[in-house]
N, C-alpha and C. Protein backbone atom coordinates (compact mmCIF):
# COMPACT_ATOMS: atom_id res chain seq x y z
N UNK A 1 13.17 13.66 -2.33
CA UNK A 1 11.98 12.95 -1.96
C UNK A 1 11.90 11.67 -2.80
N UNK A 2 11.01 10.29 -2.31
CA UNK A 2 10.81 9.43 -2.89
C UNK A 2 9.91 9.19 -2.41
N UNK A 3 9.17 8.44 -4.11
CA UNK A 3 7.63 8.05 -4.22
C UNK A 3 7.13 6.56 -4.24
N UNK A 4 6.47 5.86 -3.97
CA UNK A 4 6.39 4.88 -4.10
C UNK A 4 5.08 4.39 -4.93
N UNK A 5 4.40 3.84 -5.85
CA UNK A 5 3.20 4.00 -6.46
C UNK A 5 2.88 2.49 -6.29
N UNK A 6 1.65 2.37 -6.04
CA UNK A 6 1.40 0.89 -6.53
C UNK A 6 -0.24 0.82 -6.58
N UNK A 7 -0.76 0.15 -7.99
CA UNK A 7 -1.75 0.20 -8.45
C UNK A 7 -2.70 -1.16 -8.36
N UNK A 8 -3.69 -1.25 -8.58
CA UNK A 8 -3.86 -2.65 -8.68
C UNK A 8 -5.66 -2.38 -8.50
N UNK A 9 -6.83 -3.28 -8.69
CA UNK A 9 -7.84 -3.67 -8.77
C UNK A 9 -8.20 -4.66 -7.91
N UNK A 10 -9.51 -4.07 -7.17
CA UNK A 10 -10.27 -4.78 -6.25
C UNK A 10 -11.52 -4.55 -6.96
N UNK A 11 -12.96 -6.11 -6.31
CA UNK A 11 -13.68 -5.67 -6.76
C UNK A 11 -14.71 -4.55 -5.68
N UNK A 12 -15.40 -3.61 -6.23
CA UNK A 12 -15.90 -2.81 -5.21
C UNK A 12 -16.99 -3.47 -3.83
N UNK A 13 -17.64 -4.60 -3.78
CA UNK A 13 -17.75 -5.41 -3.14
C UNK A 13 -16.55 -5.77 -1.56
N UNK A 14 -15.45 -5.29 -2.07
CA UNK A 14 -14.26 -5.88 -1.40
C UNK A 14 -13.25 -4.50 -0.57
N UNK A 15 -14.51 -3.66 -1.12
CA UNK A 15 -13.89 -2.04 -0.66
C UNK A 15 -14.26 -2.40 1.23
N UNK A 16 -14.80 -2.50 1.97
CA UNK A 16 -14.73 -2.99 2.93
C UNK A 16 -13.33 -3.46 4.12
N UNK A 17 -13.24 -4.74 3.03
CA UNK A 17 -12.35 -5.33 3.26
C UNK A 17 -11.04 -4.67 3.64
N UNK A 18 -10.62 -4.01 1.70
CA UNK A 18 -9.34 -3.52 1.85
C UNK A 18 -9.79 -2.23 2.71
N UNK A 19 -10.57 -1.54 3.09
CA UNK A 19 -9.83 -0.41 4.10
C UNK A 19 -9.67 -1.01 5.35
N UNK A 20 -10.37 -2.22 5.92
CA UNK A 20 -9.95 -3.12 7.47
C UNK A 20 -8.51 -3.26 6.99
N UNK A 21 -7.81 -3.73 6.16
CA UNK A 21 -6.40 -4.21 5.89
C UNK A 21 -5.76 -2.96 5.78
N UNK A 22 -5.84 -2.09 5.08
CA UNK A 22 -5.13 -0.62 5.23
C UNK A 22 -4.99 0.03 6.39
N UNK A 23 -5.86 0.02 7.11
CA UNK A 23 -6.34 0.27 9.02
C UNK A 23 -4.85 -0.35 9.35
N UNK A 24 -4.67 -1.39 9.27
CA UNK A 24 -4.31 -2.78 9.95
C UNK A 24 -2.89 -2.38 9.48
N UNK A 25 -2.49 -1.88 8.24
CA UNK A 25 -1.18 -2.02 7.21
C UNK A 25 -0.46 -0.45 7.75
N UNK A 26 -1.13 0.41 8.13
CA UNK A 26 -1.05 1.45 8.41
C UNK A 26 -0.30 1.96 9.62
N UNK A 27 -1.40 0.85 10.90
CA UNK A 27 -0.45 0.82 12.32
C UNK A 27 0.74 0.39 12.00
N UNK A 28 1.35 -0.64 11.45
CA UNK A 28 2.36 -1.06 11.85
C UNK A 28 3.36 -0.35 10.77
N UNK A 29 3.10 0.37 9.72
CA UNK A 29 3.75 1.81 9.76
C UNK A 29 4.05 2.85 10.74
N UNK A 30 3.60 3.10 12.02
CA UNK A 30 3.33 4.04 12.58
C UNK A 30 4.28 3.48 13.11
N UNK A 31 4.44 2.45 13.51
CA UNK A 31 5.37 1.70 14.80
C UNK A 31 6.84 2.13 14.02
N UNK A 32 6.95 2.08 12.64
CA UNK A 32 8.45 2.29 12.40
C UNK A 32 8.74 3.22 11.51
N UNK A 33 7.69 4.12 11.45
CA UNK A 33 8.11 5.53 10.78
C UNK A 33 7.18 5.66 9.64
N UNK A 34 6.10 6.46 9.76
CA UNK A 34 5.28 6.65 8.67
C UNK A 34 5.63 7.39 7.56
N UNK A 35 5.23 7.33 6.25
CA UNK A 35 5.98 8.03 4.97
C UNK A 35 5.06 9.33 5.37
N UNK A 36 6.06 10.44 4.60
CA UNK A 36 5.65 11.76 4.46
C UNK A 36 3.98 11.73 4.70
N UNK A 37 3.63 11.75 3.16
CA UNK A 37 2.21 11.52 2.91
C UNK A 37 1.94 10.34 2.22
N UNK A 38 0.75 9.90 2.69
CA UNK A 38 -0.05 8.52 2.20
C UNK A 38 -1.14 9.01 1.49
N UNK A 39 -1.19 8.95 -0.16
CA UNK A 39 -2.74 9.29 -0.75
C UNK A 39 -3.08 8.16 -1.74
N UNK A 40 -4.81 8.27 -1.72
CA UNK A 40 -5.17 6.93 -2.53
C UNK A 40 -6.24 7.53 -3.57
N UNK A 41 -5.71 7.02 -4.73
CA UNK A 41 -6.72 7.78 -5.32
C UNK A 41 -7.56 6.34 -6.18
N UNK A 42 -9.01 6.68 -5.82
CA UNK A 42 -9.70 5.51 -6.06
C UNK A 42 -11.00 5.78 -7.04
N UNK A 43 -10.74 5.03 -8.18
CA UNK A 43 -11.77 5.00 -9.50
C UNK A 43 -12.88 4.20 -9.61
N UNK A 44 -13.86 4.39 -9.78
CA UNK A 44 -15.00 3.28 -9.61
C UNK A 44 -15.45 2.99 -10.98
N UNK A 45 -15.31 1.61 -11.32
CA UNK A 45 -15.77 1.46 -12.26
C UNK A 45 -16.39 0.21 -12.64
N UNK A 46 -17.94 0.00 -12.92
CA UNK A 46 -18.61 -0.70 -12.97
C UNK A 46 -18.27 -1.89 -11.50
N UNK A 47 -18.14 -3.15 -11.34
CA UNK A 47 -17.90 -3.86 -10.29
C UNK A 47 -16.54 -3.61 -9.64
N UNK A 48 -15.80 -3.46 -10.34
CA UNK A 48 -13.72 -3.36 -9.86
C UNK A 48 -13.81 -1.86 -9.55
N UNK A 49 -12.64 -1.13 -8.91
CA UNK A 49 -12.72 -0.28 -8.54
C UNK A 49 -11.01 -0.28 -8.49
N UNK A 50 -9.98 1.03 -8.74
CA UNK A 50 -8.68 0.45 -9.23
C UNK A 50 -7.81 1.78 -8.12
N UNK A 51 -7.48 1.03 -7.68
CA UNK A 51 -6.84 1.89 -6.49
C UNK A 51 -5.01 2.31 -7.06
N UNK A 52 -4.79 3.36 -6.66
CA UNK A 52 -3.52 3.95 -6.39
C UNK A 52 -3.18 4.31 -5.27
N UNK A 53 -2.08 3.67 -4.98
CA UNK A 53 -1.73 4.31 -3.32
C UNK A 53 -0.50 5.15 -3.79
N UNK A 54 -0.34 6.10 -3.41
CA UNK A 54 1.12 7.02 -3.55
C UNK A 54 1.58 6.93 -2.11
N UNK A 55 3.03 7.12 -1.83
CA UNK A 55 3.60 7.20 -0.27
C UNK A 55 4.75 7.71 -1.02
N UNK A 56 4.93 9.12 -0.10
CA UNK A 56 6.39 9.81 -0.42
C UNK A 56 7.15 9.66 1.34
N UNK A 57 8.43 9.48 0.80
CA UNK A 57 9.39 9.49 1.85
C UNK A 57 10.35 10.54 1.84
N UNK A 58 11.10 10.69 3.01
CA UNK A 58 12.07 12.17 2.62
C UNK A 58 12.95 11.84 1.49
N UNK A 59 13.51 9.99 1.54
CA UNK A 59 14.61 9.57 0.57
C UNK A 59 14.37 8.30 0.32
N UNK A 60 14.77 7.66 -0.64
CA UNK A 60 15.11 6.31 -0.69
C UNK A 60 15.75 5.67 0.32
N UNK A 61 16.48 5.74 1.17
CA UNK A 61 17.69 5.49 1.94
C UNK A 61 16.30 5.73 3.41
N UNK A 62 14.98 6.64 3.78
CA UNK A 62 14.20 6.19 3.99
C UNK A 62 13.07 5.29 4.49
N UNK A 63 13.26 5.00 3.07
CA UNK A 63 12.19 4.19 2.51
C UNK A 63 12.63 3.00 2.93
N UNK A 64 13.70 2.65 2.64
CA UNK A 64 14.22 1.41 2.76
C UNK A 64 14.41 0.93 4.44
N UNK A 65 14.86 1.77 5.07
CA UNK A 65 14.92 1.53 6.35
C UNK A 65 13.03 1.42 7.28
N UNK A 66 12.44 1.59 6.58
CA UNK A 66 11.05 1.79 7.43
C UNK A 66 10.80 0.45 6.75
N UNK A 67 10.67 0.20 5.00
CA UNK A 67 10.39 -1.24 4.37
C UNK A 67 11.37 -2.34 5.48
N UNK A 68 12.24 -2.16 5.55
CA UNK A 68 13.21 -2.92 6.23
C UNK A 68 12.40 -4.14 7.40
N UNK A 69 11.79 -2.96 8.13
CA UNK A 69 11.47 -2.94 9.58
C UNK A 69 9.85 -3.38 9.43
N UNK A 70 9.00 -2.86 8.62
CA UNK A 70 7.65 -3.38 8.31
C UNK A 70 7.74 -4.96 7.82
N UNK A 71 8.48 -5.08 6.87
CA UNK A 71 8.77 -6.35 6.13
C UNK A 71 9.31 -7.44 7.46
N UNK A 72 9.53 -7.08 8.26
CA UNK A 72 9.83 -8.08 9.59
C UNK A 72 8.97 -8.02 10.34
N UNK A 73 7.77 -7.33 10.45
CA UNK A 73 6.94 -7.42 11.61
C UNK A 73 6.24 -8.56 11.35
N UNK A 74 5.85 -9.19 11.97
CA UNK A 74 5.13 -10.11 12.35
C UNK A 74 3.55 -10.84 11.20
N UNK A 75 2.95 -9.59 11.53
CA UNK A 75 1.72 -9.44 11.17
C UNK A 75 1.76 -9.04 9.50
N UNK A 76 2.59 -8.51 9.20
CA UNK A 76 2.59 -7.79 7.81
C UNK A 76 2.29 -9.05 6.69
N UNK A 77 2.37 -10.07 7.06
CA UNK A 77 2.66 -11.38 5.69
C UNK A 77 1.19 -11.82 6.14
N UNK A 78 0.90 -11.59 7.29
CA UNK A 78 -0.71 -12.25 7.10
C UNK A 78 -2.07 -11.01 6.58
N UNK A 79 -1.00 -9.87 6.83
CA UNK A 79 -1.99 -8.56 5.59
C UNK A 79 -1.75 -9.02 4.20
N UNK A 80 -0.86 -8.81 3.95
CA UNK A 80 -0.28 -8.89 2.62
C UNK A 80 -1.49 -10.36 2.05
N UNK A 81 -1.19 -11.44 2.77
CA UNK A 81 -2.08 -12.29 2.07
C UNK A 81 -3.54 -12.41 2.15
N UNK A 82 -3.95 -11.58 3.21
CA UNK A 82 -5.88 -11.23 2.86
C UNK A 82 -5.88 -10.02 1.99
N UNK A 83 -4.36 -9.10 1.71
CA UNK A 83 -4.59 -8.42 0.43
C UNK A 83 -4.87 -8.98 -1.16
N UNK A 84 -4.22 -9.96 -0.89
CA UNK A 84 -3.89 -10.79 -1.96
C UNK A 84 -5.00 -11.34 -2.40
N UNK A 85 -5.74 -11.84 -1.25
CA UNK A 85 -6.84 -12.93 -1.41
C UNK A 85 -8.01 -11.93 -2.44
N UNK A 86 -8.38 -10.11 -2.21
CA UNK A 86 -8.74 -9.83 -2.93
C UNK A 86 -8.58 -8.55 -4.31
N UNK A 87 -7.35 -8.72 -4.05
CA UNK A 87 -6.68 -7.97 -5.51
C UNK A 87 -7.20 -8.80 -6.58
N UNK A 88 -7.55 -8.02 -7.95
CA UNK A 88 -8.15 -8.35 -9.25
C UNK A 88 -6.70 -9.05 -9.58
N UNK A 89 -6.56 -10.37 -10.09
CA UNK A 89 -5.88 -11.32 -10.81
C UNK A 89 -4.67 -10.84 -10.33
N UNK A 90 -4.46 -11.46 -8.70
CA UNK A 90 -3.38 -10.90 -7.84
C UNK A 90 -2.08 -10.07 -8.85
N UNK A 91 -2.40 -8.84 -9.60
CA UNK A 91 -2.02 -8.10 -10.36
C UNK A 91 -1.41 -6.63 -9.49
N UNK A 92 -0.46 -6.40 -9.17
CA UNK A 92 0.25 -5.04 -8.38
C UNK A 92 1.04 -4.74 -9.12
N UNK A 93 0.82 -3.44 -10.08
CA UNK A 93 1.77 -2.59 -10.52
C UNK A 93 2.64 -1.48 -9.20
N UNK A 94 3.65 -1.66 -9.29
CA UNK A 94 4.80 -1.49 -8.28
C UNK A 94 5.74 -0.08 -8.91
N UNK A 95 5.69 0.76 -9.17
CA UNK A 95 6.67 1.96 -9.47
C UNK A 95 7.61 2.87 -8.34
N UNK A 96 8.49 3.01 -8.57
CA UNK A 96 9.59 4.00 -7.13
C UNK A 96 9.93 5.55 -8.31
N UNK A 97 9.97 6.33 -7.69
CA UNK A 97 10.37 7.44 -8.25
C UNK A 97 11.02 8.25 -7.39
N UNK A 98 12.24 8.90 -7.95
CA UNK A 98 13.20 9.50 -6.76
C UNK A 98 12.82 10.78 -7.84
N UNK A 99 12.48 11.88 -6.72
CA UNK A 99 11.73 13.52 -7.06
C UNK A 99 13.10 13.92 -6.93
N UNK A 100 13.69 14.94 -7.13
CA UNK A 100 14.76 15.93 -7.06
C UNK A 100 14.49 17.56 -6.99
């Protein structure tokens, strides 16, 4: 199995937002192979609010083929940048972990 982690800060104001973009980030997963499981685990704290997304795949080898295919769609670069627009000090901690 492989994990994918990525962390990062919104402010809670903006919780809105990012689940319309996750909605949005989500379909066009579906179109080319959704990971195992998708979980978010979300902390509230005072205005920011600091999200973890986990996504496990069966493999790296995967992962890479679904990233492959998302990373070319169309639409994905104009998510990515209304993600951007409200991530805390466009800051994304990015981790991969291969489970055994």
């Amino acid at each position: 199995m492989f994990v994918k982690l990525y962390n990062y800060k919104i402010k809670i104001k903006d919780l809105p937002k990012w689940k319309n973009i996750q909605r949005s980030v989500k379909a066009i997963y579906r179109k080319y192979g959704d990971p195992i499981k998708w979980t978010y685990l979300i902390d509230r704290k005072e205005e920011y609010v600091t999200i973890t997304e986990i996504s496990s795949y069966f493999s790296r080898k995967d992962f890479l083929r679904i990233k492959k295919e998302v990373d070319n769609d169309k639409e994905i670069s104009k998510l990515f940048n209304k993600f951007l627009e409200i991530v805390h000090r466009k800051k994304i901690v990015d981790k991969s972990i291969k489970l055994t």
